[in-house]
PDB file of N, CA and C in Angstrom:
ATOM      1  N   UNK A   1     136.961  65.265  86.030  1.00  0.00           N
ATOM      2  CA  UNK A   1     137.536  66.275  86.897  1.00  0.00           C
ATOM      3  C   UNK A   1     138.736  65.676  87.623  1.00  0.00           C
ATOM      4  N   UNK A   2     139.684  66.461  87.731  1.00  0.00           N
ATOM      5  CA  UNK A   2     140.955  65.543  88.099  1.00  0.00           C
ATOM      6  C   UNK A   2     140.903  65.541  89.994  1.00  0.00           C
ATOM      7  N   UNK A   3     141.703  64.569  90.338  1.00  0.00           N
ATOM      8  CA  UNK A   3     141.847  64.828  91.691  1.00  0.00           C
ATOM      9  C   UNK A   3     142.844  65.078  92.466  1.00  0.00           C
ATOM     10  N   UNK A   4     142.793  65.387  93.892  1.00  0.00           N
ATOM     11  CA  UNK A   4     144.073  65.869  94.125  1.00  0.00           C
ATOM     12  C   UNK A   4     145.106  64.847  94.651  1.00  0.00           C
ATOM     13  N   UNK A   5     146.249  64.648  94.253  1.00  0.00           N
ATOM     14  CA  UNK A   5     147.435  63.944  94.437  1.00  0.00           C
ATOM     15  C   UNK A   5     147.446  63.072  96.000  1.00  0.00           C
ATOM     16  N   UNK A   6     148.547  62.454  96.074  1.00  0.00           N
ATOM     17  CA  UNK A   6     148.624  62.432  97.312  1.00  0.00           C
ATOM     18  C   UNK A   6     149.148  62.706  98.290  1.00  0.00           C
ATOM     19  N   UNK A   7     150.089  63.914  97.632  1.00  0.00           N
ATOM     20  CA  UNK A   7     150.529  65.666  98.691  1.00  0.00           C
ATOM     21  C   UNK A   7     149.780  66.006  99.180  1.00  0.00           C
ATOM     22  N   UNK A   8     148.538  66.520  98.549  1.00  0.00           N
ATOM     23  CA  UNK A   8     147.024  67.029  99.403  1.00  0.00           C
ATOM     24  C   UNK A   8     147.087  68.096  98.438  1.00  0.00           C
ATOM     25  N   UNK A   9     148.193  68.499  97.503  1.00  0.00           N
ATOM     26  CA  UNK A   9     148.620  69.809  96.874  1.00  0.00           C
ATOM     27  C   UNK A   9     146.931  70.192  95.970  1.00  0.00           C
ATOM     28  N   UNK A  10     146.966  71.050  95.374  1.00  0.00           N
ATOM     29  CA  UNK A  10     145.891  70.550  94.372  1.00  0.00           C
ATOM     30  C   UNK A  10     146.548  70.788  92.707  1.00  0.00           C
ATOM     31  N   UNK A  11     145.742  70.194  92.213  1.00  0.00           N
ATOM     32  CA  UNK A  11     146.650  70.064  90.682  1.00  0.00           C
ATOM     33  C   UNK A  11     147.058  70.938  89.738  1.00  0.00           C
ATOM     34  N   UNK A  12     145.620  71.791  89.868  1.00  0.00           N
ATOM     35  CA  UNK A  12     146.301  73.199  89.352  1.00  0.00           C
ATOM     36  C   UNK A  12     145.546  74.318  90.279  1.00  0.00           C
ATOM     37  N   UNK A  13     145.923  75.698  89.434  1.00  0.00           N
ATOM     38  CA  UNK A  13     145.851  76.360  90.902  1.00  0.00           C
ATOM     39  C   UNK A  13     144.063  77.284  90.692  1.00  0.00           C
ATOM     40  N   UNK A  14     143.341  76.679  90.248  1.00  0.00           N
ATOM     41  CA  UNK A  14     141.932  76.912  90.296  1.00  0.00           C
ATOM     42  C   UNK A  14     140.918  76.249  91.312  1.00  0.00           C
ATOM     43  N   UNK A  15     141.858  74.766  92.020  1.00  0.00           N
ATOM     44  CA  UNK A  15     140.573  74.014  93.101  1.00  0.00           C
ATOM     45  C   UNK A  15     140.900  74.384  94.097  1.00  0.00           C
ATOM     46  N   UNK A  16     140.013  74.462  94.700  1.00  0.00           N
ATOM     47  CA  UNK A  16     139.753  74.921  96.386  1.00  0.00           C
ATOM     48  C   UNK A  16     140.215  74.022  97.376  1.00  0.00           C
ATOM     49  N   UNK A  17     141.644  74.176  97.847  1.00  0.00           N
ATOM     50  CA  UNK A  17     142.155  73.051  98.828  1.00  0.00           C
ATOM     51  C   UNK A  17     141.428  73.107 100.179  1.00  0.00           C
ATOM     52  N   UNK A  18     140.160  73.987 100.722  1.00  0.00           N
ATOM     53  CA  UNK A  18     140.274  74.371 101.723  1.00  0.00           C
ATOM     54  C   UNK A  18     138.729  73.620 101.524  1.00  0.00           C
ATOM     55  N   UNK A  19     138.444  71.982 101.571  1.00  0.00           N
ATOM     56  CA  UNK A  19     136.873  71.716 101.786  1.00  0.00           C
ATOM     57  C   UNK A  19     136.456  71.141 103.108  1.00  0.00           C
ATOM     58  N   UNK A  20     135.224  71.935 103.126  1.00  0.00           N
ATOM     59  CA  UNK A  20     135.367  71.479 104.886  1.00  0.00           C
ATOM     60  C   UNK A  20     134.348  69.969 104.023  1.00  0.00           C
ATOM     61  N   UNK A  21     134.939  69.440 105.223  1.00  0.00           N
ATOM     62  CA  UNK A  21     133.877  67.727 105.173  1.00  0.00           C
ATOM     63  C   UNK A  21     133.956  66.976 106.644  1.00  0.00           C
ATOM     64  N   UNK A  22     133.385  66.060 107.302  1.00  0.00           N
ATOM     65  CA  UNK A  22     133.419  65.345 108.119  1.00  0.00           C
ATOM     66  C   UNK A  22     134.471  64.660 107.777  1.00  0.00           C
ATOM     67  N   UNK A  23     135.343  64.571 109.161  1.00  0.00           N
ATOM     68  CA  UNK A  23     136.439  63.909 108.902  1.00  0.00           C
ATOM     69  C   UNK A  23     136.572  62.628 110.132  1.00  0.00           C
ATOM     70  N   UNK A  24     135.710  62.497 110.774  1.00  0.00           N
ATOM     71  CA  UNK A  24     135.121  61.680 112.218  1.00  0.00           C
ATOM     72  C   UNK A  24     134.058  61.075 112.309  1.00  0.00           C
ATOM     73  N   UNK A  25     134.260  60.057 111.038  1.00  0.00           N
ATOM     74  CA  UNK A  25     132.714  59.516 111.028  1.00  0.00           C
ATOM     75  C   UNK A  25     132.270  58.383 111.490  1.00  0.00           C
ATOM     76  N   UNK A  26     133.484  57.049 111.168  1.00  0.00           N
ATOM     77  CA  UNK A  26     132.739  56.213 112.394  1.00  0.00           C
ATOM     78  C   UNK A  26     134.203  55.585 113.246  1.00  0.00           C
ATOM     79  N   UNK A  27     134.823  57.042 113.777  1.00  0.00           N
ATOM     80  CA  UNK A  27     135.574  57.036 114.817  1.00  0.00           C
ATOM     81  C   UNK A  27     135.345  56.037 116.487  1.00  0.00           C
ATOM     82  N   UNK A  28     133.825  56.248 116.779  1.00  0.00           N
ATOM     83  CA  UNK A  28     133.943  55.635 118.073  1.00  0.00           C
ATOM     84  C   UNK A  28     132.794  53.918 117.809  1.00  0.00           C
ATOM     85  N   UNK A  29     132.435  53.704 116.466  1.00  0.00           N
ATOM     86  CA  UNK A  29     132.124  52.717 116.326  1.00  0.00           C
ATOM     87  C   UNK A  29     133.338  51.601 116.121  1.00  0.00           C
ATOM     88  N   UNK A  30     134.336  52.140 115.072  1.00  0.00           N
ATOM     89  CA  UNK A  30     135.390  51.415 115.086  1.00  0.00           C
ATOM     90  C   UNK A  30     136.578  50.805 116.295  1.00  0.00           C
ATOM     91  N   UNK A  31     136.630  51.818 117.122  1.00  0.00           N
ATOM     92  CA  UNK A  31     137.442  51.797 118.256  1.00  0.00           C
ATOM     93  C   UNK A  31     137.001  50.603 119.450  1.00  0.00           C
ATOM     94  N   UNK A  32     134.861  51.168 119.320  1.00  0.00           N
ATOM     95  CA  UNK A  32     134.318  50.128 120.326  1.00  0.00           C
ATOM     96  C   UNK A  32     135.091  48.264 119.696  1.00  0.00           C
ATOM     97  N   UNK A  33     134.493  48.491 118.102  1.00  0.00           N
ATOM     98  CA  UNK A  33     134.712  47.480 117.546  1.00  0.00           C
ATOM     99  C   UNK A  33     136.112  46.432 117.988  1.00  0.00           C
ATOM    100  N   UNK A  34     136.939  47.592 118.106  1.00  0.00           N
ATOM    101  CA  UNK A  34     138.288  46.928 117.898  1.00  0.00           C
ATOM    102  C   UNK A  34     138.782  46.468 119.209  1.00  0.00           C
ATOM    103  N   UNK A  35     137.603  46.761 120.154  1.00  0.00           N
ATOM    104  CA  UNK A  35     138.464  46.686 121.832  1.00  0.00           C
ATOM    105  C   UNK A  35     137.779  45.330 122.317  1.00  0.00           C
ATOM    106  N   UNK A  36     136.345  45.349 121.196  1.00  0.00           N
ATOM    107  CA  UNK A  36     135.697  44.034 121.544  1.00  0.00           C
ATOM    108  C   UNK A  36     136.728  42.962 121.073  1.00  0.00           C
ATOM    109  N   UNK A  37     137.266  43.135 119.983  1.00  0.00           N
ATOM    110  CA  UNK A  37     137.774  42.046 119.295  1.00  0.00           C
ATOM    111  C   UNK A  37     139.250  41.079 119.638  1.00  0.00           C
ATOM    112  N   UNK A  38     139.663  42.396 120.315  1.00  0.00           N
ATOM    113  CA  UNK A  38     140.613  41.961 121.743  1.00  0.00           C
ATOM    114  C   UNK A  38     140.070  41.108 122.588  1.00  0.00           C
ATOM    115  N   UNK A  39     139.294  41.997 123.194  1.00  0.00           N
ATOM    116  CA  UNK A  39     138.693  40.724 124.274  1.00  0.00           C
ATOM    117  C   UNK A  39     137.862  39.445 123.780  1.00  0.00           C
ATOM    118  N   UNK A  40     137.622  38.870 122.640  1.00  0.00           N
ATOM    119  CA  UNK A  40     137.121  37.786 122.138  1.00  0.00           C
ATOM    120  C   UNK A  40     138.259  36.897 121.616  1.00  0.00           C
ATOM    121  N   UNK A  41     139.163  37.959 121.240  1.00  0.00           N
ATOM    122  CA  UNK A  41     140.629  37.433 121.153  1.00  0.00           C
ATOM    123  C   UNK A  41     141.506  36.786 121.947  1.00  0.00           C
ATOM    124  N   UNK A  42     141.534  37.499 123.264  1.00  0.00           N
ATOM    125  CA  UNK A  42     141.907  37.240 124.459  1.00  0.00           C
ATOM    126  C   UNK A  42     141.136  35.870 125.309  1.00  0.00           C
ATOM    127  N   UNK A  43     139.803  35.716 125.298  1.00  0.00           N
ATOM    128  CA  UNK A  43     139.066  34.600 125.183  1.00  0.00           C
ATOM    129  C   UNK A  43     140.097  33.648 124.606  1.00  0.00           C
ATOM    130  N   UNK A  44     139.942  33.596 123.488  1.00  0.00           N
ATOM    131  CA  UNK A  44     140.348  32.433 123.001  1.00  0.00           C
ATOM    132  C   UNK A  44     141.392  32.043 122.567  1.00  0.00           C
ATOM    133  N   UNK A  45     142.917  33.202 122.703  1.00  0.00           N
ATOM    134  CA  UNK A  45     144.306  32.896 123.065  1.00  0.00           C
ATOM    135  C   UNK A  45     144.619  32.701 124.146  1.00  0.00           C
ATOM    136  N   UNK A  46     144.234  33.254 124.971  1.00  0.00           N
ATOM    137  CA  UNK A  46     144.906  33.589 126.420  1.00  0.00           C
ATOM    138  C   UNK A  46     145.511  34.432 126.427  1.00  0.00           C
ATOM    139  N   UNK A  47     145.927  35.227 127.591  1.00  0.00           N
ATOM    140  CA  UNK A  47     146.841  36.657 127.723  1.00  0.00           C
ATOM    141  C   UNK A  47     148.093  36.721 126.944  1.00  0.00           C
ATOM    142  N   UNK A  48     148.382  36.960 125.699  1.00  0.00           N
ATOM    143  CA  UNK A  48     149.436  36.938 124.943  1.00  0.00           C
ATOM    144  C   UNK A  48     150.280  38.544 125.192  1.00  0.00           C
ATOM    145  N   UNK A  49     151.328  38.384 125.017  1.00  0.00           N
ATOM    146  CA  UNK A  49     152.161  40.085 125.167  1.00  0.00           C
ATOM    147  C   UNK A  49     151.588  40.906 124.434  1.00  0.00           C
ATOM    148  N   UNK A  50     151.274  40.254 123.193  1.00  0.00           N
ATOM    149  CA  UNK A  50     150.698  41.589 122.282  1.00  0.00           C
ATOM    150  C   UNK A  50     149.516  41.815 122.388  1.00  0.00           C
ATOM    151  N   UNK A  51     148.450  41.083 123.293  1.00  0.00           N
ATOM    152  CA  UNK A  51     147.191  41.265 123.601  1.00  0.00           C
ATOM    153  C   UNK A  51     146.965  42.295 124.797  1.00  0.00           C
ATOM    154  N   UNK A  52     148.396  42.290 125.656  1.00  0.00           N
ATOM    155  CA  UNK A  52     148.082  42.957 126.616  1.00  0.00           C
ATOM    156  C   UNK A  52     148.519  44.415 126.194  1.00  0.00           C
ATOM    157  N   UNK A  53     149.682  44.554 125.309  1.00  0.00           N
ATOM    158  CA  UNK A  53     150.288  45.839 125.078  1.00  0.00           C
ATOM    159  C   UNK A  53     149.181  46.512 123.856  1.00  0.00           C
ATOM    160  N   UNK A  54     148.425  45.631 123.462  1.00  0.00           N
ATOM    161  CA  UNK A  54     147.641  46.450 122.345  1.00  0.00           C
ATOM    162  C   UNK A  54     146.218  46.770 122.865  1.00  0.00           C
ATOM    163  N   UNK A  55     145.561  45.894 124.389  1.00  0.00           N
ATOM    164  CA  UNK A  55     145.053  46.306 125.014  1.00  0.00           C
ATOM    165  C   UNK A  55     145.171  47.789 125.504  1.00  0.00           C
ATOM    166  N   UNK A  56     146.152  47.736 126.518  1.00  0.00           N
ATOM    167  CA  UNK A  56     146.863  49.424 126.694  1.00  0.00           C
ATOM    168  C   UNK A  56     146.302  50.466 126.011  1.00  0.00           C
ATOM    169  N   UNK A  57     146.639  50.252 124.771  1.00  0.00           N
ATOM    170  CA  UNK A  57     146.753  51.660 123.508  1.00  0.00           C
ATOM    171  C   UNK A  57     145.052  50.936 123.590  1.00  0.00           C
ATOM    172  N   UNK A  58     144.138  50.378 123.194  1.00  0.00           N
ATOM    173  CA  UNK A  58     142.603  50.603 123.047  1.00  0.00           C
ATOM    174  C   UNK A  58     141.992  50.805 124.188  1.00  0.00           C
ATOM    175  N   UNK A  59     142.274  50.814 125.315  1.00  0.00           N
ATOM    176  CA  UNK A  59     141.738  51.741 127.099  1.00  0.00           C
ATOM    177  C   UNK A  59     141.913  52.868 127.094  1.00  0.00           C
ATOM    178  N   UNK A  60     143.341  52.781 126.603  1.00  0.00           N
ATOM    179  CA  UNK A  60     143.769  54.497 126.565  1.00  0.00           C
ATOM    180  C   UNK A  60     142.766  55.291 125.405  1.00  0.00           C
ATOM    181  N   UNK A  61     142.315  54.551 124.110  1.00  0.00           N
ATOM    182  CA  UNK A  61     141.668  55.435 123.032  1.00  0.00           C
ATOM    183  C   UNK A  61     140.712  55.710 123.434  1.00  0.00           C
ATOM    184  N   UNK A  62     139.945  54.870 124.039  1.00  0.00           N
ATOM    185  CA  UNK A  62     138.564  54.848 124.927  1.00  0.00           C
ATOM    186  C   UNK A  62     138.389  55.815 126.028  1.00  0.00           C
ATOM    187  N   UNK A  63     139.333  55.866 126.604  1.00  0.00           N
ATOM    188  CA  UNK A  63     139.425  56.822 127.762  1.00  0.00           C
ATOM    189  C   UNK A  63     139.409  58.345 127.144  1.00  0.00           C
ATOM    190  N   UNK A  64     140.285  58.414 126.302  1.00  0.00           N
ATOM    191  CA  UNK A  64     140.461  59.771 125.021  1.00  0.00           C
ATOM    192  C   UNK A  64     139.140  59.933 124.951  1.00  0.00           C
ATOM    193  N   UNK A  65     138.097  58.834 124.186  1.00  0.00           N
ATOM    194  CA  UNK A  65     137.253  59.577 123.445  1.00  0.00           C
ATOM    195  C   UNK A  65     135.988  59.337 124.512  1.00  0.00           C
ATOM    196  N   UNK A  66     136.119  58.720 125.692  1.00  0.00           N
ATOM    197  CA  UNK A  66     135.009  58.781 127.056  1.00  0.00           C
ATOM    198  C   UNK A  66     134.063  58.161 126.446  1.00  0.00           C
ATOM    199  N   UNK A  67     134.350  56.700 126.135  1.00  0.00           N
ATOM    200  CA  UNK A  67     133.320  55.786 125.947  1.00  0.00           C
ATOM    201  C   UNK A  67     132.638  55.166 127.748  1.00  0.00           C
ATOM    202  N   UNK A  68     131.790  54.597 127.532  1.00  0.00           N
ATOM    203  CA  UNK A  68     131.490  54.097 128.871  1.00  0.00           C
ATOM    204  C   UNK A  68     131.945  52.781 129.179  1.00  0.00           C
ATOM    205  N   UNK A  69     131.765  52.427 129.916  1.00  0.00           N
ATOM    206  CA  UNK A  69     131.598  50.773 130.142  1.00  0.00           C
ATOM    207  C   UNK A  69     130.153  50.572 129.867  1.00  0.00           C
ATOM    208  N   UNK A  70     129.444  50.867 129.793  1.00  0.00           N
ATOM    209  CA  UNK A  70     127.999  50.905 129.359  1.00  0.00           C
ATOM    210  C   UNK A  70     127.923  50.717 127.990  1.00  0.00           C
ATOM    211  N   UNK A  71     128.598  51.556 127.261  1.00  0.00           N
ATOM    212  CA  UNK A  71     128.540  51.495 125.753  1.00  0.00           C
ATOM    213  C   UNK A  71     129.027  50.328 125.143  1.00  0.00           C
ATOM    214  N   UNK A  72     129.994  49.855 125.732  1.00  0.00           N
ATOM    215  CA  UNK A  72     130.627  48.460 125.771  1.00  0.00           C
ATOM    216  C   UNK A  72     129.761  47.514 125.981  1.00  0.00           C
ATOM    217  N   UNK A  73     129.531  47.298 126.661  1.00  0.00           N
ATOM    218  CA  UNK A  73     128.335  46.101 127.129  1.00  0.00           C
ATOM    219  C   UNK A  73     127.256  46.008 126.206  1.00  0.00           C
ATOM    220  N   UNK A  74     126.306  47.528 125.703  1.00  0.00           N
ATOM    221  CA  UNK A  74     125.731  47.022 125.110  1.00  0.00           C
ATOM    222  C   UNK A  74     125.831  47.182 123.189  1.00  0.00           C
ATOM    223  N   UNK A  75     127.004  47.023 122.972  1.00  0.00           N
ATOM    224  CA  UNK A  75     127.927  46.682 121.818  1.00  0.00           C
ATOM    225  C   UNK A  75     127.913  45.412 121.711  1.00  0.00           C
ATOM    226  N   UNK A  76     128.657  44.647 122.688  1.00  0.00           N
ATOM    227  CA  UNK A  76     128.620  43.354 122.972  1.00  0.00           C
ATOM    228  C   UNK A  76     127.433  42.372 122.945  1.00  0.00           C
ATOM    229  N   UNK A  77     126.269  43.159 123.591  1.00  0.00           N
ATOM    230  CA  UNK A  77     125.268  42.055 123.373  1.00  0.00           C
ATOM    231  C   UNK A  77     124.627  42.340 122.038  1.00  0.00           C
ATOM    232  N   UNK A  78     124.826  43.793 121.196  1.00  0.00           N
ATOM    233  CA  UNK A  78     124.569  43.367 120.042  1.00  0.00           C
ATOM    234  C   UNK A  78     125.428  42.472 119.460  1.00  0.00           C
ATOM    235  N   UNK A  79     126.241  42.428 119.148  1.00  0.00           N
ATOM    236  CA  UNK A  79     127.029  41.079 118.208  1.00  0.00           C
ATOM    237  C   UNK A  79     126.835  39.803 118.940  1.00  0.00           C
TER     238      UNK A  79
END
């Protein structure tokens, strides 16, 4: 069965462009992931420019998607 391009078009005009699917699946596992990895990062560079400006943008995603500081913490003591 063919698939669709990477227009999104579909290939010919018999498939159904319109499939619903989960498109948010491990949105706030990844994000926790990535804010830990800063700060383990940050550990063990020290405050670098790009640690702090890429900090920024992962508070701000967090704040977007209303993680806790709670959820954080116990993220952390799993790993």
């Amino acid at each position: 069965m063919p698939t669709r391009n990477q227009s999104g078009k579909p290939s010919h005009a018999f498939q159904n462009p319109n499939k619903k699917r989960k498109k948010s699946g491990k949105k706030y596992e990844k994000t926790i992931k990535w804010y830990l990895s800063l700060v383990s990062r940050e550990q063990k560079e020290g405050l670098t420019k790009w640690i702090i400006q890429t900090k920024k943008k992962a508070s701000a995603r967090i704040k977007k998607y209303g993680i806790t500081q709670a959820m954080l913490d116990n993220a952390a003591k799993k790993k």
